[in-house]
C-alpha atoms as a PDB file:
ATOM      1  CA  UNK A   1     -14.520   0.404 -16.985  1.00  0.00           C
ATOM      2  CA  UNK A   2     -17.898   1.723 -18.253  1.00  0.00           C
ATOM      3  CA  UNK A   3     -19.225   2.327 -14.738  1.00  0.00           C
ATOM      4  CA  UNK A   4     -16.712   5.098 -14.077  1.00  0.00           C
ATOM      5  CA  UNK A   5     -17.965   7.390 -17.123  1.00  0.00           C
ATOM      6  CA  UNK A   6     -21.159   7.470 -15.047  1.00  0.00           C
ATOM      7  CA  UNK A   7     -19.827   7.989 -11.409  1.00  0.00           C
ATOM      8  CA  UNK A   8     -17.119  10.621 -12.821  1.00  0.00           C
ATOM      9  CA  UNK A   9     -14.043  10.005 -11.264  1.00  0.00           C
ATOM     10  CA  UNK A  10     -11.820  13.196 -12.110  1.00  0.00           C
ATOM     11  CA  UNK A  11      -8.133  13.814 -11.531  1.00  0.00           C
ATOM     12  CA  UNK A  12      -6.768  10.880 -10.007  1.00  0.00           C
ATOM     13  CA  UNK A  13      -3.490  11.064  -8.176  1.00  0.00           C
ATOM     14  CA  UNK A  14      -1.511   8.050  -6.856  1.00  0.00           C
ATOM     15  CA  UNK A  15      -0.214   8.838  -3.315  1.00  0.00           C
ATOM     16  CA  UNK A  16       3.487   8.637  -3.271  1.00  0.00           C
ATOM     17  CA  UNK A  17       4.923  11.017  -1.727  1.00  0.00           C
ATOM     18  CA  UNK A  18       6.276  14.566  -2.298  1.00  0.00           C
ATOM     19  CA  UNK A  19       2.884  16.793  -2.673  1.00  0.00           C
ATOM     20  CA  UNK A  20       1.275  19.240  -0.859  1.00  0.00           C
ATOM     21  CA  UNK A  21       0.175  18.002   2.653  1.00  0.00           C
ATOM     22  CA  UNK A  22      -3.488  17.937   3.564  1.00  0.00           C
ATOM     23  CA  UNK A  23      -5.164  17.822   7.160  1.00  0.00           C
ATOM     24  CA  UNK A  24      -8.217  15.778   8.268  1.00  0.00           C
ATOM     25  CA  UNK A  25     -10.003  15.937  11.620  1.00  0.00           C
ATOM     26  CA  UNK A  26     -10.488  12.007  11.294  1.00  0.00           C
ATOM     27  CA  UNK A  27      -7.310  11.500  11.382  1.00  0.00           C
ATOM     28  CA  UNK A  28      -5.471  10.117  14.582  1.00  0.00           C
ATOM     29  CA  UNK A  29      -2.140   9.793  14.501  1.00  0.00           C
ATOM     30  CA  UNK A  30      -0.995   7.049  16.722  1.00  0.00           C
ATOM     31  CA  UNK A  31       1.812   8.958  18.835  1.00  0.00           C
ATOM     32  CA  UNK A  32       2.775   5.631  21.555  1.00  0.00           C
ATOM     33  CA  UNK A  33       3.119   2.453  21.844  1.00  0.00           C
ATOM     34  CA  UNK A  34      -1.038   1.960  23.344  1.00  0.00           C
ATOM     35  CA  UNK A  35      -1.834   4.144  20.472  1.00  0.00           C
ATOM     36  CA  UNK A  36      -0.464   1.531  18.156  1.00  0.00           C
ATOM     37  CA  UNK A  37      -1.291  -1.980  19.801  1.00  0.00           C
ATOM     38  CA  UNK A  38      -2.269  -4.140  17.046  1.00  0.00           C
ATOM     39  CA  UNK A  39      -1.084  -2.253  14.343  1.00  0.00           C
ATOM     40  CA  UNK A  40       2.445  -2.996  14.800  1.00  0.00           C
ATOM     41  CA  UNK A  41       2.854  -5.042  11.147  1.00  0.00           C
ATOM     42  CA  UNK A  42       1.920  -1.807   9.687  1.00  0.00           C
ATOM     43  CA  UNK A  43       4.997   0.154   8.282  1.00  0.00           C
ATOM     44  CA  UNK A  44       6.723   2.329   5.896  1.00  0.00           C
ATOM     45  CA  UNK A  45       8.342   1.059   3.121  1.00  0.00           C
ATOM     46  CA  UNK A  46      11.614   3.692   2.436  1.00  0.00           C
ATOM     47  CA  UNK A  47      12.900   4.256  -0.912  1.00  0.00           C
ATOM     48  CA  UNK A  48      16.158   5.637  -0.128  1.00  0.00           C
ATOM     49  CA  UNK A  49      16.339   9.324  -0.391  1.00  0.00           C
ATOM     50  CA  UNK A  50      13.379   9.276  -3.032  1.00  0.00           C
ATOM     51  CA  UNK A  51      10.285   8.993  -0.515  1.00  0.00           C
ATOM     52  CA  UNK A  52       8.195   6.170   1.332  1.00  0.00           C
ATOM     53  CA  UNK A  53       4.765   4.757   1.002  1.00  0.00           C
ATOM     54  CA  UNK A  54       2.855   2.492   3.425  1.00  0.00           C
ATOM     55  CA  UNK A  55       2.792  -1.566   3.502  1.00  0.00           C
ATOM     56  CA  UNK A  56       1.755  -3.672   5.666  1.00  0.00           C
ATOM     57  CA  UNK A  57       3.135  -7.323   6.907  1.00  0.00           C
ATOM     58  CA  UNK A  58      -0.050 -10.545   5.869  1.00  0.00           C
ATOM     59  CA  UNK A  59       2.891 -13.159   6.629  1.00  0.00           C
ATOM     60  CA  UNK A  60       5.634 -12.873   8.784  1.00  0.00           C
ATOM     61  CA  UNK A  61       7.765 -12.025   5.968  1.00  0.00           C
ATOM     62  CA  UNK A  62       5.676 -10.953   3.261  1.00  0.00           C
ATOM     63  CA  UNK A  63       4.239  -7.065   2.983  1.00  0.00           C
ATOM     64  CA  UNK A  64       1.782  -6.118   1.540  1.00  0.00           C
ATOM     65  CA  UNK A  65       1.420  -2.708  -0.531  1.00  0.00           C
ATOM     66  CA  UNK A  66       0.957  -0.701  -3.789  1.00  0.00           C
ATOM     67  CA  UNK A  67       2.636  -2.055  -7.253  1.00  0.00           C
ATOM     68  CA  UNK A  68       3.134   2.135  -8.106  1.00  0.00           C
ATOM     69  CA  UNK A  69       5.100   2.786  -5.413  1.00  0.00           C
ATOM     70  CA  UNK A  70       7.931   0.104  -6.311  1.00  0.00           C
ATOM     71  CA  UNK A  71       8.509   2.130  -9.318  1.00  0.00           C
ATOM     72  CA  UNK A  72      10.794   5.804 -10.262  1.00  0.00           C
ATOM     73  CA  UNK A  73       7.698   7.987 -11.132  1.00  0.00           C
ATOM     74  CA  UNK A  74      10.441  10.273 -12.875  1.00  0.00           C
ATOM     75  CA  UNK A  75      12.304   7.270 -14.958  1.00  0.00           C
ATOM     76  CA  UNK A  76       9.434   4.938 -14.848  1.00  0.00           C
ATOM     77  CA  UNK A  77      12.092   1.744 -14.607  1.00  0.00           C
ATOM     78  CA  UNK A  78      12.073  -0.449 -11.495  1.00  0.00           C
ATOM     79  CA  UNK A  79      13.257   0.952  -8.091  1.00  0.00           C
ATOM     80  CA  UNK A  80      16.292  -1.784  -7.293  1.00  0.00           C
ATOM     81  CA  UNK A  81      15.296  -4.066  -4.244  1.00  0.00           C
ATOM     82  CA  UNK A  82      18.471  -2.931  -2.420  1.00  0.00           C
ATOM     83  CA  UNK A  83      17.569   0.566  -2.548  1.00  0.00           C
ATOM     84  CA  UNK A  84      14.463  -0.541  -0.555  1.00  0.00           C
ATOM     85  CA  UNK A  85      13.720  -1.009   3.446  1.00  0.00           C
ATOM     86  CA  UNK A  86      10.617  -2.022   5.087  1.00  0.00           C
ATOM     87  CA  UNK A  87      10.463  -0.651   8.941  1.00  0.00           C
ATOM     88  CA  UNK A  88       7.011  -1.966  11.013  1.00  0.00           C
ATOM     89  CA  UNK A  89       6.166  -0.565  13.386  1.00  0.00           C
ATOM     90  CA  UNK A  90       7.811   3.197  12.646  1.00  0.00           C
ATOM     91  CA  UNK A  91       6.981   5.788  14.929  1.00  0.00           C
ATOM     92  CA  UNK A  92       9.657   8.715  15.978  1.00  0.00           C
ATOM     93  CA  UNK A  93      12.729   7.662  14.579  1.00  0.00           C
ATOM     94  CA  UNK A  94      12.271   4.220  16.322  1.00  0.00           C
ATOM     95  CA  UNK A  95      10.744   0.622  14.596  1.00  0.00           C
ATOM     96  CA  UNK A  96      10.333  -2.657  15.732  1.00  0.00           C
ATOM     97  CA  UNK A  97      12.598  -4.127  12.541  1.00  0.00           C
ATOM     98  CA  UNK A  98      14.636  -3.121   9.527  1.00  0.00           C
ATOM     99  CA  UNK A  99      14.387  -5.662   6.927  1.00  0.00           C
ATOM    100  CA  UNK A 100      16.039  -5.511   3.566  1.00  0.00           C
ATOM    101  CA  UNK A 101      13.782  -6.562   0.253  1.00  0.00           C
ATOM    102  CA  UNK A 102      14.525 -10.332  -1.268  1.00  0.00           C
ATOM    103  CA  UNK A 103      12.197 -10.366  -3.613  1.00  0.00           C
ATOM    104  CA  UNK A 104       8.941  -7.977  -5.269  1.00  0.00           C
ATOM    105  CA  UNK A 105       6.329  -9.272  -6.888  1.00  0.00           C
ATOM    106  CA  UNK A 106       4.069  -6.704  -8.785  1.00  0.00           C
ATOM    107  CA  UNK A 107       0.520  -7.530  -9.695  1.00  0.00           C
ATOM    108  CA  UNK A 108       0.817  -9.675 -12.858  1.00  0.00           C
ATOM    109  CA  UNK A 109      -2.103  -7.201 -14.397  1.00  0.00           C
ATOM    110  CA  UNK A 110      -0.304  -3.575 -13.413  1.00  0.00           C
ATOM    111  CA  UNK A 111       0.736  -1.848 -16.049  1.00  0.00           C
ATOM    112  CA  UNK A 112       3.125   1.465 -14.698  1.00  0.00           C
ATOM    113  CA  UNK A 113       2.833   2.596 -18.389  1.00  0.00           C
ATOM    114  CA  UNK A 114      -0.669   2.565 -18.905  1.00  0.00           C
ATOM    115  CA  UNK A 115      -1.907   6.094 -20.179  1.00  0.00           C
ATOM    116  CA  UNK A 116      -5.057   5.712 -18.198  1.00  0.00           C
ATOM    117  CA  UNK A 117      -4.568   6.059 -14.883  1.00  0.00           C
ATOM    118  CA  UNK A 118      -7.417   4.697 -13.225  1.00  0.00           C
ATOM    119  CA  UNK A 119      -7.088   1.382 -15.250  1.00  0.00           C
ATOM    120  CA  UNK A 120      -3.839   1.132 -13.022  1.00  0.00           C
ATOM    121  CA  UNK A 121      -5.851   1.244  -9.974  1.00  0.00           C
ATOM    122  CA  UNK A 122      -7.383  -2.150 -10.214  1.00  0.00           C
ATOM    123  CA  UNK A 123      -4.216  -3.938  -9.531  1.00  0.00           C
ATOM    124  CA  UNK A 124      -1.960  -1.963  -7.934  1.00  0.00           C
ATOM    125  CA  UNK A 125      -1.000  -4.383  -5.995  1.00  0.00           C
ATOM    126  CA  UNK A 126       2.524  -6.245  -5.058  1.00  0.00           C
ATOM    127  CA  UNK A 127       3.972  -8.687  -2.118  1.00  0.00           C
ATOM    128  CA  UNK A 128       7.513  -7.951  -1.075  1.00  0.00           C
ATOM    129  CA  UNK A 129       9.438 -10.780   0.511  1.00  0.00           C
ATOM    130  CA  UNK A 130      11.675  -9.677   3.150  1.00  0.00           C
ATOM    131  CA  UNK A 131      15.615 -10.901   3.837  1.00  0.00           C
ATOM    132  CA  UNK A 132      14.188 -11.936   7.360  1.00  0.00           C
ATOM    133  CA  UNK A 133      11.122 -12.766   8.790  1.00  0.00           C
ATOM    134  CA  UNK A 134       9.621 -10.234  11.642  1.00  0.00           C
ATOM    135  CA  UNK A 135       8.838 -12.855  14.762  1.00  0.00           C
ATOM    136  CA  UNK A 136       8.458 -10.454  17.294  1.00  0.00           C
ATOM    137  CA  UNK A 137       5.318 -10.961  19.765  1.00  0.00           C
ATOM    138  CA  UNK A 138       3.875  -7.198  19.293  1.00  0.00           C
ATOM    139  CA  UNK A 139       4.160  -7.576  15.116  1.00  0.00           C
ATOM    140  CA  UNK A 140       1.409  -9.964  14.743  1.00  0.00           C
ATOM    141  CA  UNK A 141       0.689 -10.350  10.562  1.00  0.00           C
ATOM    142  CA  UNK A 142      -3.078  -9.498   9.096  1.00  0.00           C
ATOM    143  CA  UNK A 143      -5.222 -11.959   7.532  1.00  0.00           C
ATOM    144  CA  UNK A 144      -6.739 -10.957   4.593  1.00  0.00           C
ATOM    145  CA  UNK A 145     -10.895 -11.039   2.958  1.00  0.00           C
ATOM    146  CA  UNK A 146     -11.457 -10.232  -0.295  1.00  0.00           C
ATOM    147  CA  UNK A 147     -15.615  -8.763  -0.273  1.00  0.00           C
ATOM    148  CA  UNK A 148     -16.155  -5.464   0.944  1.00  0.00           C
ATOM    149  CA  UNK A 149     -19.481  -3.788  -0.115  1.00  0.00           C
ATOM    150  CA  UNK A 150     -20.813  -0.090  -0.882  1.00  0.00           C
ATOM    151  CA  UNK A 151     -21.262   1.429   2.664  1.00  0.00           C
ATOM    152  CA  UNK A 152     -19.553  -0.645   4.638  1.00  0.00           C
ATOM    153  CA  UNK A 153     -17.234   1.108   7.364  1.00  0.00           C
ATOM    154  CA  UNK A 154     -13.300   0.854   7.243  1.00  0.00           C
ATOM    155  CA  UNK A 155     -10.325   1.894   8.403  1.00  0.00           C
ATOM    156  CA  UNK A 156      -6.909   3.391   6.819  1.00  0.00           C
ATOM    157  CA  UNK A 157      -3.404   3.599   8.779  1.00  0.00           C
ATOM    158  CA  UNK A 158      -1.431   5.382   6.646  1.00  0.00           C
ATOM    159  CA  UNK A 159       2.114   7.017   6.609  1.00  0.00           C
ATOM    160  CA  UNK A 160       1.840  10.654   4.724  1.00  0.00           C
ATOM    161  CA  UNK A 161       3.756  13.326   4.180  1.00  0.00           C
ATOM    162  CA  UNK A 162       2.812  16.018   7.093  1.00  0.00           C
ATOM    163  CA  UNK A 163       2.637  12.692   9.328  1.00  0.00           C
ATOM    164  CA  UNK A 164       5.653  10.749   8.348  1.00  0.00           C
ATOM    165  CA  UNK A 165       7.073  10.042  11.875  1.00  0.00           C
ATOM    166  CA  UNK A 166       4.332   8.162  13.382  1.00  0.00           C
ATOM    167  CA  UNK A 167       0.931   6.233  11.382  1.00  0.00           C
ATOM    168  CA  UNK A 168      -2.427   7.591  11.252  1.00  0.00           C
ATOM    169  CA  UNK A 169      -5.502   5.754  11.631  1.00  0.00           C
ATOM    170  CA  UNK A 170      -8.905   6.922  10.075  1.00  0.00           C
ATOM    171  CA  UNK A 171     -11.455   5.071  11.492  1.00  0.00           C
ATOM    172  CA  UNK A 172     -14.604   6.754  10.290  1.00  0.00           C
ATOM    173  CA  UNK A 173     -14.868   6.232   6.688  1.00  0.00           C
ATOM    174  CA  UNK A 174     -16.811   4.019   3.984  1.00  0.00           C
ATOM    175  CA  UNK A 175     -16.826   2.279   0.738  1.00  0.00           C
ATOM    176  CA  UNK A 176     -18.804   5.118  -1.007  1.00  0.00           C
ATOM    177  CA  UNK A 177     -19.131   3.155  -4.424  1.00  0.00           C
ATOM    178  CA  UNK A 178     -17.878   0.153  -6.121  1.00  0.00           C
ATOM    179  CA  UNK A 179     -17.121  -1.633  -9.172  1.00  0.00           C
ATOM    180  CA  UNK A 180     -15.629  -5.415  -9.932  1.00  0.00           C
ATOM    181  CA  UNK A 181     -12.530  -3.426 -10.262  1.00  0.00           C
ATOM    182  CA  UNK A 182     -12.191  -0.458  -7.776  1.00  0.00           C
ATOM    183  CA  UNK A 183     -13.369   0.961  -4.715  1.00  0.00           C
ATOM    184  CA  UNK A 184     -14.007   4.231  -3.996  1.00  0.00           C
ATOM    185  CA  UNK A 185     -13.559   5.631  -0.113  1.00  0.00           C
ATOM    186  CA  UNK A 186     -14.407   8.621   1.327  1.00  0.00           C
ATOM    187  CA  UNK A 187     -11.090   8.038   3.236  1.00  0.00           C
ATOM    188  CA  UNK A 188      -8.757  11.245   3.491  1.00  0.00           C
ATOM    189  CA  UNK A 189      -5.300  10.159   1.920  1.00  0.00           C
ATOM    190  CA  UNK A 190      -2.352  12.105   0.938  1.00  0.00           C
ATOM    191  CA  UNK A 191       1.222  11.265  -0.498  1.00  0.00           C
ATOM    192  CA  UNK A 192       2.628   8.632   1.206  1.00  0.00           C
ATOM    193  CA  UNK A 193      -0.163   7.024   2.040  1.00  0.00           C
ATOM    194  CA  UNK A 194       0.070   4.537  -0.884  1.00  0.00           C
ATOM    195  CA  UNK A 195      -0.248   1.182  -0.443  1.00  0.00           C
ATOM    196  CA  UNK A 196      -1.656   1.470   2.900  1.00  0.00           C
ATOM    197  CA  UNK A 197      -3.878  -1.220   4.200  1.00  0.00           C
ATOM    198  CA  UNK A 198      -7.500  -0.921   3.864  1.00  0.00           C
ATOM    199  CA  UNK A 199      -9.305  -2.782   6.998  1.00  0.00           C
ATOM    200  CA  UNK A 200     -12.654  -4.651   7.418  1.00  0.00           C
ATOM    201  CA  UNK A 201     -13.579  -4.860  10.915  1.00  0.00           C
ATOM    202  CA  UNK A 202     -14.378  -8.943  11.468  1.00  0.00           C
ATOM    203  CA  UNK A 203     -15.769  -9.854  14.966  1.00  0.00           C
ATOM    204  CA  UNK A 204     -13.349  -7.400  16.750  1.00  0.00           C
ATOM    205  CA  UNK A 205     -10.411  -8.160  13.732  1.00  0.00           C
ATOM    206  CA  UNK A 206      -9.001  -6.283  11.508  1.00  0.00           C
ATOM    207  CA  UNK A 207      -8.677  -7.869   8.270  1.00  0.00           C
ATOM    208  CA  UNK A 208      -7.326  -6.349   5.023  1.00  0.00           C
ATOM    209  CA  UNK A 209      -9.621  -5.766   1.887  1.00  0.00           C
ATOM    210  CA  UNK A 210      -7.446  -3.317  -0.194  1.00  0.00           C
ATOM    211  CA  UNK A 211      -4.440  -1.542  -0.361  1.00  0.00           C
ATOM    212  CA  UNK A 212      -4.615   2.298  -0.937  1.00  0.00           C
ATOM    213  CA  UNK A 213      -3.624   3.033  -4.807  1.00  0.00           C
ATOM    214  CA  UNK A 214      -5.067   6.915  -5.232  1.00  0.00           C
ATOM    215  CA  UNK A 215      -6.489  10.055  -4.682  1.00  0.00           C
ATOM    216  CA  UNK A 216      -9.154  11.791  -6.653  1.00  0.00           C
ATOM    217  CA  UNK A 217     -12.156  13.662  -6.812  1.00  0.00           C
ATOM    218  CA  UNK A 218     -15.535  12.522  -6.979  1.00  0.00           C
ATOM    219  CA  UNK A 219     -19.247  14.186  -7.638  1.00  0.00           C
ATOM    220  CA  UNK A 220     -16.845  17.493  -5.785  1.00  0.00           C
ATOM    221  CA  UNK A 221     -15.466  15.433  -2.808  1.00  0.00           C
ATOM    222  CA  UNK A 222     -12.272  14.520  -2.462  1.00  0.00           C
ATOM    223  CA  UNK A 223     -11.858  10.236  -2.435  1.00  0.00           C
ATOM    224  CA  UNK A 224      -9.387   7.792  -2.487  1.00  0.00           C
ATOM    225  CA  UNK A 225      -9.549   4.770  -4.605  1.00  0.00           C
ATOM    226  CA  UNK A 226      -8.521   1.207  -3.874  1.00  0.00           C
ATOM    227  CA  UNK A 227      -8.531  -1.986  -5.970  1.00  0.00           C
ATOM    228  CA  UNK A 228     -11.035  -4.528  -5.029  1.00  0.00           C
ATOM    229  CA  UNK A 229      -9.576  -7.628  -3.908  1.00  0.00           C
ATOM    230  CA  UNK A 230     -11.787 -10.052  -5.149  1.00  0.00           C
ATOM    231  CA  UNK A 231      -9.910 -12.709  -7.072  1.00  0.00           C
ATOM    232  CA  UNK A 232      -7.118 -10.311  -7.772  1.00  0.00           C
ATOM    233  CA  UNK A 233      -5.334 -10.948  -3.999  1.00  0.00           C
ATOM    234  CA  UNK A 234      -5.226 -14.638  -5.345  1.00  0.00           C
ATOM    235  CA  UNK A 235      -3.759 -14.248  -8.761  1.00  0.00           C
ATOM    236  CA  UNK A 236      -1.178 -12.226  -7.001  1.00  0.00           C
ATOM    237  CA  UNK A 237      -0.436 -14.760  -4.637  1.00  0.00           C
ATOM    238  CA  UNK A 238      -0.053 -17.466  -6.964  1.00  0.00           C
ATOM    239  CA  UNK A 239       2.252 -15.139  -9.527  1.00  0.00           C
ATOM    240  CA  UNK A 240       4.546 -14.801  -6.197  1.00  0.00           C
ATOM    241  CA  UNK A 241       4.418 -18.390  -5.236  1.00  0.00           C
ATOM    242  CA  UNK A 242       5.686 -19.246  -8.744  1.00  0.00           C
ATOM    243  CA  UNK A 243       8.192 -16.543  -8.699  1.00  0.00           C
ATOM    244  CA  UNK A 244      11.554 -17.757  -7.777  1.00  0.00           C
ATOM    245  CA  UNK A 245      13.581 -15.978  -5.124  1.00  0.00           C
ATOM    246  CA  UNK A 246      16.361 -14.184  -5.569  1.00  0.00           C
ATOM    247  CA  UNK A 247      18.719 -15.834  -2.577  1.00  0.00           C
ATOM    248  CA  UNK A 248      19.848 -13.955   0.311  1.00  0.00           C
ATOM    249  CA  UNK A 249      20.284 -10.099   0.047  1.00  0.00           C
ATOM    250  CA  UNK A 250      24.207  -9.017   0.159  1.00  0.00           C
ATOM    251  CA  UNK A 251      24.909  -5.411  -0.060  1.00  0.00           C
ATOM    252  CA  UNK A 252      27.653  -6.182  -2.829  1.00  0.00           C
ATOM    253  CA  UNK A 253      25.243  -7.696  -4.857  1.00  0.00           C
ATOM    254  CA  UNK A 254      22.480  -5.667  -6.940  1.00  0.00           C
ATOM    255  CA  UNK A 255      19.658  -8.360  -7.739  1.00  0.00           C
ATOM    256  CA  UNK A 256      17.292  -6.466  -9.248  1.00  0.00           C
ATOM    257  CA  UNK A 257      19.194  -3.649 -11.204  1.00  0.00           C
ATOM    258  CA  UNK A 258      18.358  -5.412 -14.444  1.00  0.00           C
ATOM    259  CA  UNK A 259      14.470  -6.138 -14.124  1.00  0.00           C
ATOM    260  CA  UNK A 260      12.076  -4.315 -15.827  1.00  0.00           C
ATOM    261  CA  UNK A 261      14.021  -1.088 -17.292  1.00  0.00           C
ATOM    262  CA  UNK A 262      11.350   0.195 -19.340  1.00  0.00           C
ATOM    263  CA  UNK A 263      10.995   3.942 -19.680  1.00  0.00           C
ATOM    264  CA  UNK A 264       7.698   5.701 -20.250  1.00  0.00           C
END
């Protein structure tokens, strides 16, 4: 990644949660049910008692969201797929599903363990299956596009840490700088936020170019960084179309307690 030694990308964070909150007046948070029309297939993904990050539904039953996230940032090993929920839709206690995890497919490029952080960022990316699709007539699923340019406008919705109960929309932000690898927005993100859809307005429709991997500072701003999708969206897609499924989810049975139990 020889471009970022010139653009300087310093102290890169990924957005999990547990951190100290930050504020943005471009934030909205999206408090009712008008606030949120249209963004009902974006949700948080829970982690037990550990935390949350942001996903967001591109098939009925398949979200969308960071590959960091699905792992212990203390242990470094796999979070199990029972331990996980995905809730659309979450705003005040209230969401229009629960759905228990099936099946996680990470990014068949992320590394967890890679010293350098920022090489992470270009796939951080994973699909989660869900035990049940969401058909529900306000949870309509996001199509994805894969070219976003430098200055282009988008748009983040984003759960966080000092806005956990109900998403946040930014809707005044850009693709500052690019790479073939990584994006860099002048969005404002904070922990929790990973994984959070990254939206390209298309003739009135939102469509999803990235997921939210990071925070960091750049040329004295604070940024967040996102992997481009170009190509990568696909290679994920066909890893998790040749991954098999792990059968329906039972709570006596712990699927995924054996995958991927490397340590840092």
């Amino acid at each position: 990644m020889n471009r970022w030694t010139r653009v300087a990308i310093s102290a890169a964070v990924f957005v999990a949660t547990l951190a100290t909150p930050a504020t943005s007046q471009g934030l909205r948070q999206l408090q009712t049910a008008d606030d949120s029309r249209g963004l009902e297939a974006v949700g948080r993904l829970n982690f037990s008692d550990t935390g949350f990050c942001t996903g967001a539904l591109i098939t009925a039953e398949v979200v969308l969201t960071a590959a960091h996230c699905l792992y212990d940032k203390i242990t470094g090993r796999r979070i199990p797929s029972h331990e996980i929920s995905f809730h659309p839709g979450f705003r005040h206690g209230r969401a229009e599903a629960v759905r228990s995890i099936r099946r996680i497919v990470i990014h068949p490029d992320y590394d967890f363990h890679a010293a350098d952080r920022l090489s992470r960022v270009a796939a951080d990316m994973a699909l989660i299956e869900l035990d049940h699709p969401v058909r529900n007539g306000r949870v309509l699923p996001f199509r994805t596009a894969e070219s976003v340019g430098a200055g282009q406008a988008v748009q983040v919705v984003s759960y966080a840490k000092d806005r956990a109960e109900a998403p946040s929309v930014e809707e005044a932000c850009q693709v500052l700088t690019r790479d073939v690898e990584v994006l860099v927005l002048s969005c404002d993100v904070d922990f929790g936020a990973s994984g959070a859809p990254v939206f390209l307005m298309d003739d009135g429709r939102r469509r999803i170019v990235s997921v939210i991997s990071a925070k960091a500072e750049w040329d004295g701003r604070p940024v967040a960084l996102a992997a481009s999708m170009e190509g990568e969206i696909a290679k994920l897609i066909d890893t998790f179309a040749r991954t098999p499924a792990l059968g329906p989810v039972a709570k006596s049975i712990k699927p995924d307690t054996v995958e991927d139990t490397a340590t840092e």
